[in-house]
N, C-alpha and C. Protein backbone atom coordinates (compact mmCIF):
# COMPACT_ATOMS: atom_id res chain seq x y z
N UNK A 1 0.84 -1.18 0.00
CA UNK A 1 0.00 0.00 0.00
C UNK A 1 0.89 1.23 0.00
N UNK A 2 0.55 1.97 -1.11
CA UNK A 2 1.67 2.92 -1.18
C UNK A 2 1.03 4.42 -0.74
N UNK A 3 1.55 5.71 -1.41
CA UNK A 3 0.93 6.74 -0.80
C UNK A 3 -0.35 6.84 -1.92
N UNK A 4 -1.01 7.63 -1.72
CA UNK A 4 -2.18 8.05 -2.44
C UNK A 4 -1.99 8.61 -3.74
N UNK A 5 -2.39 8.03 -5.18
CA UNK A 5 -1.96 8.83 -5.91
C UNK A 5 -3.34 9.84 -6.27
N UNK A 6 -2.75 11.06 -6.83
CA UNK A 6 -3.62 12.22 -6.71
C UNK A 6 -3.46 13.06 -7.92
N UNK A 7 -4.34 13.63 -9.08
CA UNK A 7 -4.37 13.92 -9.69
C UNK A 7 -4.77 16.06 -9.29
N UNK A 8 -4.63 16.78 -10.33
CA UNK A 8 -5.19 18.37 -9.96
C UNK A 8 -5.65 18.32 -11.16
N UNK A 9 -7.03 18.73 -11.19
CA UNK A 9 -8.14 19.40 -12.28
C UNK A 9 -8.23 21.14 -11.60
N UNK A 10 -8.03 21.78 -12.31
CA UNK A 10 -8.19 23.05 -11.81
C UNK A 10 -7.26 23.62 -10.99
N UNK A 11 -8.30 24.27 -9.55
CA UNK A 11 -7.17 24.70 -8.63
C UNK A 11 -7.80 23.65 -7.60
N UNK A 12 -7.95 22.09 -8.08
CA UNK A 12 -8.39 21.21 -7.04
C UNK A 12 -7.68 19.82 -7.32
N UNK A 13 -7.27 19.20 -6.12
CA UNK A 13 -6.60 17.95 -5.65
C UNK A 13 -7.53 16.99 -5.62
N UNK A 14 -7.23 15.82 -6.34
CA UNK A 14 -8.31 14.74 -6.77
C UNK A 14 -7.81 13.39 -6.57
N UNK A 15 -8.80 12.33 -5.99
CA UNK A 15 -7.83 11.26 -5.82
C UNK A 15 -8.05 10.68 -7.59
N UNK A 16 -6.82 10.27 -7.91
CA UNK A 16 -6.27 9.56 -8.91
C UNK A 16 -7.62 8.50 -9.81
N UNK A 17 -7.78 7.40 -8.90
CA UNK A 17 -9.00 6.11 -8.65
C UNK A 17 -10.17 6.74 -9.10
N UNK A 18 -10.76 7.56 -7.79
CA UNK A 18 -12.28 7.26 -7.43
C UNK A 18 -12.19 8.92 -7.97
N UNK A 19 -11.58 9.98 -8.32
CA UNK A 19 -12.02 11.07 -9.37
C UNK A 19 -12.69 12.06 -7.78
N UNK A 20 -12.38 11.85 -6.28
CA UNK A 20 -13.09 12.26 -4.94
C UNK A 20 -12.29 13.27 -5.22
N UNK A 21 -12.94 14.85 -4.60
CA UNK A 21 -12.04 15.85 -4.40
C UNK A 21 -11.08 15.71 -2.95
N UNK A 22 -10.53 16.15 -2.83
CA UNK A 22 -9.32 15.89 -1.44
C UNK A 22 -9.13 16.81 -1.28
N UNK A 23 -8.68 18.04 -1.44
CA UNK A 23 -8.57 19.39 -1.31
C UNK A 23 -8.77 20.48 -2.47
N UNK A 24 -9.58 21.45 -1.99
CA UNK A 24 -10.27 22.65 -3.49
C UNK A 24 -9.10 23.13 -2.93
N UNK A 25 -8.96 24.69 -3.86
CA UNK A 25 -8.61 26.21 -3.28
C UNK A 25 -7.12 26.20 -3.45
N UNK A 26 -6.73 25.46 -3.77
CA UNK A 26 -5.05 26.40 -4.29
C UNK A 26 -4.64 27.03 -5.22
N UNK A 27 -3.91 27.96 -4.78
CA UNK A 27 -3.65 29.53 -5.52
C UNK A 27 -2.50 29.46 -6.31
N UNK A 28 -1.43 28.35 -5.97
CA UNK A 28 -0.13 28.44 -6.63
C UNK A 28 0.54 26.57 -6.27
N UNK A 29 1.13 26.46 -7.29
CA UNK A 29 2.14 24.73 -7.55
C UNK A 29 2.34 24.82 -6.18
N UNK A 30 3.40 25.76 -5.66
CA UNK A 30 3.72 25.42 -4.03
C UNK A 30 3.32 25.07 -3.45
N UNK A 31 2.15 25.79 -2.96
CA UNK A 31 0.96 25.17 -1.68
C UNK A 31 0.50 23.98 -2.28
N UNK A 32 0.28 23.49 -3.51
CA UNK A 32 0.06 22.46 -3.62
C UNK A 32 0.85 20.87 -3.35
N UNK A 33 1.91 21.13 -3.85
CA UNK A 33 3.47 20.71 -3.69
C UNK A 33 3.10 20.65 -2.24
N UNK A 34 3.61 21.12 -1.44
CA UNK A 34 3.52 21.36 0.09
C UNK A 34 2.63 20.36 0.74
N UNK A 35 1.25 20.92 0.42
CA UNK A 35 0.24 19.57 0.87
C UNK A 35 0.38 18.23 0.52
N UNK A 36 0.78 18.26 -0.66
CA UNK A 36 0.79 16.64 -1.15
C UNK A 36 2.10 15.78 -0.46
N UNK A 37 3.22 16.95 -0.23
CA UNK A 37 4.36 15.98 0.48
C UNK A 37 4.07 16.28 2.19
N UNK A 38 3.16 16.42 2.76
CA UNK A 38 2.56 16.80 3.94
C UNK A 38 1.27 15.55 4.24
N UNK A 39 0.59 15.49 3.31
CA UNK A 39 -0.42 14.25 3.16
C UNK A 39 -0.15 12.51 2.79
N UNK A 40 1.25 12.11 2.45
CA UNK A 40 1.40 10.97 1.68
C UNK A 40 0.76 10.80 0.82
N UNK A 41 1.06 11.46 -0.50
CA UNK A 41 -0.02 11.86 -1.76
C UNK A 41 1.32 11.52 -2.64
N UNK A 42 1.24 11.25 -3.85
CA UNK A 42 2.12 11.59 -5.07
C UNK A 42 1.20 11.70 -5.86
N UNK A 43 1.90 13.12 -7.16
CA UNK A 43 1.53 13.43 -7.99
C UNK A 43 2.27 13.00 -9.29
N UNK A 44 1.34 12.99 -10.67
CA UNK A 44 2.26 12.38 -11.80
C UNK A 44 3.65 13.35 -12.08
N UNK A 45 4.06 12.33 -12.74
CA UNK A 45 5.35 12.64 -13.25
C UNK A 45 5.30 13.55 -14.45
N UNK A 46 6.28 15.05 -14.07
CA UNK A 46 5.73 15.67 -15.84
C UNK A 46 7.32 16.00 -15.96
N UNK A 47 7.10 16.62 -16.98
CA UNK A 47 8.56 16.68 -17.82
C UNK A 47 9.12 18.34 -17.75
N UNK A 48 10.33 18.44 -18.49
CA UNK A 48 10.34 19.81 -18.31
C UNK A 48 9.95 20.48 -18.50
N UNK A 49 8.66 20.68 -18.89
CA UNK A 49 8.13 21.49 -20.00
C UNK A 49 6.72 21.86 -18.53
N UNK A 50 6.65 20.48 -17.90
CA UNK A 50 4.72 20.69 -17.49
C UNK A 50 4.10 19.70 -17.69
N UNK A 51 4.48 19.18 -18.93
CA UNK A 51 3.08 17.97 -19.45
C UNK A 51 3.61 16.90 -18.64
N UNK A 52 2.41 16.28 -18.04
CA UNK A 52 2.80 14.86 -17.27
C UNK A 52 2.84 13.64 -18.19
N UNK A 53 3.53 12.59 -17.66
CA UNK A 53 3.40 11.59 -18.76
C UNK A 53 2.27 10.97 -18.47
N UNK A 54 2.26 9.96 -19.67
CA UNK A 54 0.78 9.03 -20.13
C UNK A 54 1.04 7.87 -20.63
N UNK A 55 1.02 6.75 -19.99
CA UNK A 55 0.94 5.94 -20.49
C UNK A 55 -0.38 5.43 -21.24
N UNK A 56 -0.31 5.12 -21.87
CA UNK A 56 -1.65 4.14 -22.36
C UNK A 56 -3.10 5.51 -21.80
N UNK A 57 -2.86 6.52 -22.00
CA UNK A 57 -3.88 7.45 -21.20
C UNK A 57 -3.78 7.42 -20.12
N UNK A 58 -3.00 7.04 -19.04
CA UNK A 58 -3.15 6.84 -17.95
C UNK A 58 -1.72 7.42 -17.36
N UNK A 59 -2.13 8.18 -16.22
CA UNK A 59 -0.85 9.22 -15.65
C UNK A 59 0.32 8.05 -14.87
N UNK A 60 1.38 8.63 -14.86
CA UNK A 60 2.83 7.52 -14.50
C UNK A 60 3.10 8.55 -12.99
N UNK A 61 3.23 7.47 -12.14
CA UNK A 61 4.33 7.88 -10.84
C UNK A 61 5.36 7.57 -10.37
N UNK A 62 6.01 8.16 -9.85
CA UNK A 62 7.34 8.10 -9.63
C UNK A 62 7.23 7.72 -7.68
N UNK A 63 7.78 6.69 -7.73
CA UNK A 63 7.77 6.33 -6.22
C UNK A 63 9.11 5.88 -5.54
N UNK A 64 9.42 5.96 -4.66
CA UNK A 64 10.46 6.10 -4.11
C UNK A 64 11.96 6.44 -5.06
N UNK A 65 11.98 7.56 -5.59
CA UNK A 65 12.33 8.18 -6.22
C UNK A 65 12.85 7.24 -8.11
N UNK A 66 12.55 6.15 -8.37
CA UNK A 66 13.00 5.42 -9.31
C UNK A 66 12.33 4.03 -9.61
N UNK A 67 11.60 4.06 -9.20
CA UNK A 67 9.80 2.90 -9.65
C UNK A 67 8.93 4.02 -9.87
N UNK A 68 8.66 3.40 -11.03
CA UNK A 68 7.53 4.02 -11.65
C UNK A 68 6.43 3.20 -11.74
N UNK A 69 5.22 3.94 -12.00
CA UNK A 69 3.84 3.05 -11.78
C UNK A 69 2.64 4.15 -12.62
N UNK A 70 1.78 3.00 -12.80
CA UNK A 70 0.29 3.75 -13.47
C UNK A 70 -1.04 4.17 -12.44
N UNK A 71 -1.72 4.32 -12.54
CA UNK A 71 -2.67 4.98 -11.33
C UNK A 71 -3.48 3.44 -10.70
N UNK A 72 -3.63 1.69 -11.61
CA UNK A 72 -3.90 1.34 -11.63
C UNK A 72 -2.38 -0.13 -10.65
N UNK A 73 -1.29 0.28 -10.04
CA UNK A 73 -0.66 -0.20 -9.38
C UNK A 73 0.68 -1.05 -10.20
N UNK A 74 0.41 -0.84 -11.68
CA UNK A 74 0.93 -1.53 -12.67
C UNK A 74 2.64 -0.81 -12.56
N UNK A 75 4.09 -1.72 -12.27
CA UNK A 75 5.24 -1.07 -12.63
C UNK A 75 5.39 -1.40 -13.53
N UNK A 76 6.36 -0.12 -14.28
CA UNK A 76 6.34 0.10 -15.62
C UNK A 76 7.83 0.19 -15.38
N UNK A 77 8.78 0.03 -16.45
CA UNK A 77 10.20 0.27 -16.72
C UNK A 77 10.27 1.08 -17.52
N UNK A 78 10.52 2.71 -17.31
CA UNK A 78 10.78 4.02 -17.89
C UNK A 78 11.79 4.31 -17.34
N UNK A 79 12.59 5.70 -17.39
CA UNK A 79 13.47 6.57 -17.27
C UNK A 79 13.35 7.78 -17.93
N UNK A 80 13.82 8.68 -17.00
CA UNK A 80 13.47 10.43 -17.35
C UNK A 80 14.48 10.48 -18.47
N UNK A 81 14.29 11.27 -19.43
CA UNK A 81 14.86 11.63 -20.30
C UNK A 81 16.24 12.77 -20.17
N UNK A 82 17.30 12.72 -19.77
CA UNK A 82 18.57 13.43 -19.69
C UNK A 82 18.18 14.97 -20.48
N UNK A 83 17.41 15.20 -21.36
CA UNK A 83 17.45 16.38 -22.46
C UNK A 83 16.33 17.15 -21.78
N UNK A 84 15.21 16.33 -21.78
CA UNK A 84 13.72 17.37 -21.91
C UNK A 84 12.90 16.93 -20.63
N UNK A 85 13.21 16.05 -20.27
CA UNK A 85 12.53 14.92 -18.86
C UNK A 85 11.63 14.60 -19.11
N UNK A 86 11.42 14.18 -20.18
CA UNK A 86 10.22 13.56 -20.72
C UNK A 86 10.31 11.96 -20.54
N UNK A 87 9.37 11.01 -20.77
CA UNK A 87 9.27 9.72 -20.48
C UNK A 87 9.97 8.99 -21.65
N UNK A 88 10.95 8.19 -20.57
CA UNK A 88 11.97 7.31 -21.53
C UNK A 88 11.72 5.36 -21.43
N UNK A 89 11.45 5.23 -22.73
CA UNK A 89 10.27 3.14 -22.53
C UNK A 89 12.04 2.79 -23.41
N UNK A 90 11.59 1.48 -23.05
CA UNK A 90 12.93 0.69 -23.11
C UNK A 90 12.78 0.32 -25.10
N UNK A 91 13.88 0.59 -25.94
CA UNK A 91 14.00 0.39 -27.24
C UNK A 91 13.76 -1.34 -27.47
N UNK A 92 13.26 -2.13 -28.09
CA UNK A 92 13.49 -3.34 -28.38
C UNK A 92 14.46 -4.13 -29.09
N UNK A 93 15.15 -3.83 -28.55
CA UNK A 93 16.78 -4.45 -29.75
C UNK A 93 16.80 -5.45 -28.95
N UNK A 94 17.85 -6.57 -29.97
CA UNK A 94 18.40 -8.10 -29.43
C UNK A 94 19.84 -7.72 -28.53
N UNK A 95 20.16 -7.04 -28.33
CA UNK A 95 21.33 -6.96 -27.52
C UNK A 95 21.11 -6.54 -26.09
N UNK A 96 21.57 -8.08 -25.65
CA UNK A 96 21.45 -7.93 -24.04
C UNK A 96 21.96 -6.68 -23.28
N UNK A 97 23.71 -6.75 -23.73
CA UNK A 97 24.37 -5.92 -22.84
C UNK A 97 24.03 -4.53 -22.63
N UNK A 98 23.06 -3.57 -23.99
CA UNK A 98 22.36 -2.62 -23.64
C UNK A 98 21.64 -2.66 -23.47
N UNK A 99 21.24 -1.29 -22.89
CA UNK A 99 19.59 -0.98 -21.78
C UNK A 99 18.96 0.39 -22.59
N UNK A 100 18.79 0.34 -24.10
CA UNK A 100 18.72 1.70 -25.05
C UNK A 100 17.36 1.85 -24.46
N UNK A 101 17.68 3.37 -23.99
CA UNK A 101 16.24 3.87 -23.78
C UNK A 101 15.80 5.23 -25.06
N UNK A 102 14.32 5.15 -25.07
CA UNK A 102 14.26 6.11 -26.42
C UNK A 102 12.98 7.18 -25.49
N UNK A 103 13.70 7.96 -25.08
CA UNK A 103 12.31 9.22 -25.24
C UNK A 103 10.98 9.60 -26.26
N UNK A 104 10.00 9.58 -25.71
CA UNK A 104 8.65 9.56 -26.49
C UNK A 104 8.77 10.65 -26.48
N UNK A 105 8.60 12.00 -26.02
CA UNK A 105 8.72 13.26 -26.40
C UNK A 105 10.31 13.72 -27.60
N UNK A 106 10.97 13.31 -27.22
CA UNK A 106 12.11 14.38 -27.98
C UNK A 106 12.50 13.42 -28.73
N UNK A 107 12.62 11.41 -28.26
CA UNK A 107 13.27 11.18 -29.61
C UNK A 107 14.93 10.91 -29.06
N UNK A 108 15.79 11.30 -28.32
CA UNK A 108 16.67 11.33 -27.44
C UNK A 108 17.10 9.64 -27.29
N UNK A 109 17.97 8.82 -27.56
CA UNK A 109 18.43 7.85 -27.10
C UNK A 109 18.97 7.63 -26.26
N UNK A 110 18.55 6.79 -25.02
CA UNK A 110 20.58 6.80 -24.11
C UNK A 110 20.05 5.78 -23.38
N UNK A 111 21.18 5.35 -22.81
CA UNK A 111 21.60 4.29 -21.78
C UNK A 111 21.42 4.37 -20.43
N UNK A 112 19.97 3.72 -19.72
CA UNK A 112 20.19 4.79 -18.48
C UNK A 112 21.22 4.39 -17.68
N UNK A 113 21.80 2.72 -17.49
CA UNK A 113 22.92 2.37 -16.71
C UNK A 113 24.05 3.44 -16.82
N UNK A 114 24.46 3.81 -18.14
CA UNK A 114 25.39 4.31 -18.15
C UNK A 114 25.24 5.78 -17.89
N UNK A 115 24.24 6.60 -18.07
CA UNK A 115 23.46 7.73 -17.39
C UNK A 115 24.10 7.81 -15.81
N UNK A 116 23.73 6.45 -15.30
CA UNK A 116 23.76 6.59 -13.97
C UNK A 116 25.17 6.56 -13.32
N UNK A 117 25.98 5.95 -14.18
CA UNK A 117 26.79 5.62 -13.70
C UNK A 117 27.99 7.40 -13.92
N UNK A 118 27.37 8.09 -14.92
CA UNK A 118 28.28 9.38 -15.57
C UNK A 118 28.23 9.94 -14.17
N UNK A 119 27.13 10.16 -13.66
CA UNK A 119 26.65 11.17 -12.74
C UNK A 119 27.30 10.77 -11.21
């Protein structure tokens, strides 16, 4: 059982699932931000830009900082994109020894092992 995932329509906090309001009335990202890491809430994952990702129509979370998941409990194997932070799905090639990841927004190829390992 993880934290609550929670979606914002408007200037209102929504659970993810059941579409219930959880909190109206915020004025700015912060206070929102604020409450949600104050409540055990996560919100989707968006990119640099704003836009959250989508899988299959369905918003992606980021949980303990590197599992990702769908609103429906499903883990998914992505990685943020190094360029734009957009959502990175694993390339289908026959070669074991790489891990080619391809960004759906920009298009961007890379390796996240080796990503991880630069940094």
């Amino acid at each position: 059982m993880g934290p609550t995932k929670a979606i914002v329509i408007g200037h209102g906090l929504y659970d993810a699932v059941t579409r219930a309001l959880i909190k109206d009335g915020f004025t700015n990202r912060e206070d929102l931000a604020d409450y949600v890491n104050h409540h055990y809430m996560v919100l989707p994952v968006v990119d640099n830009a704003g836009q959250p990702w989508l899988l299959d129509g369905k918003p992606v979370y980021c949980l303990h900082g590197s599992q990702y998941e769908t609103v429906d409990d499903q883990r998914v194997h992505l990685a943020r994109c190094p360029d734009c932070g957009g959502m990175g799905v694993r390339a289908d090639e026959f070669a074991v020894e790489s891990d080619c990841i391809r960004c759906l927004a920009c298009g961007h190829e890379f390796d996240a092992r080796l990503e991880m390992m630069e940094t």
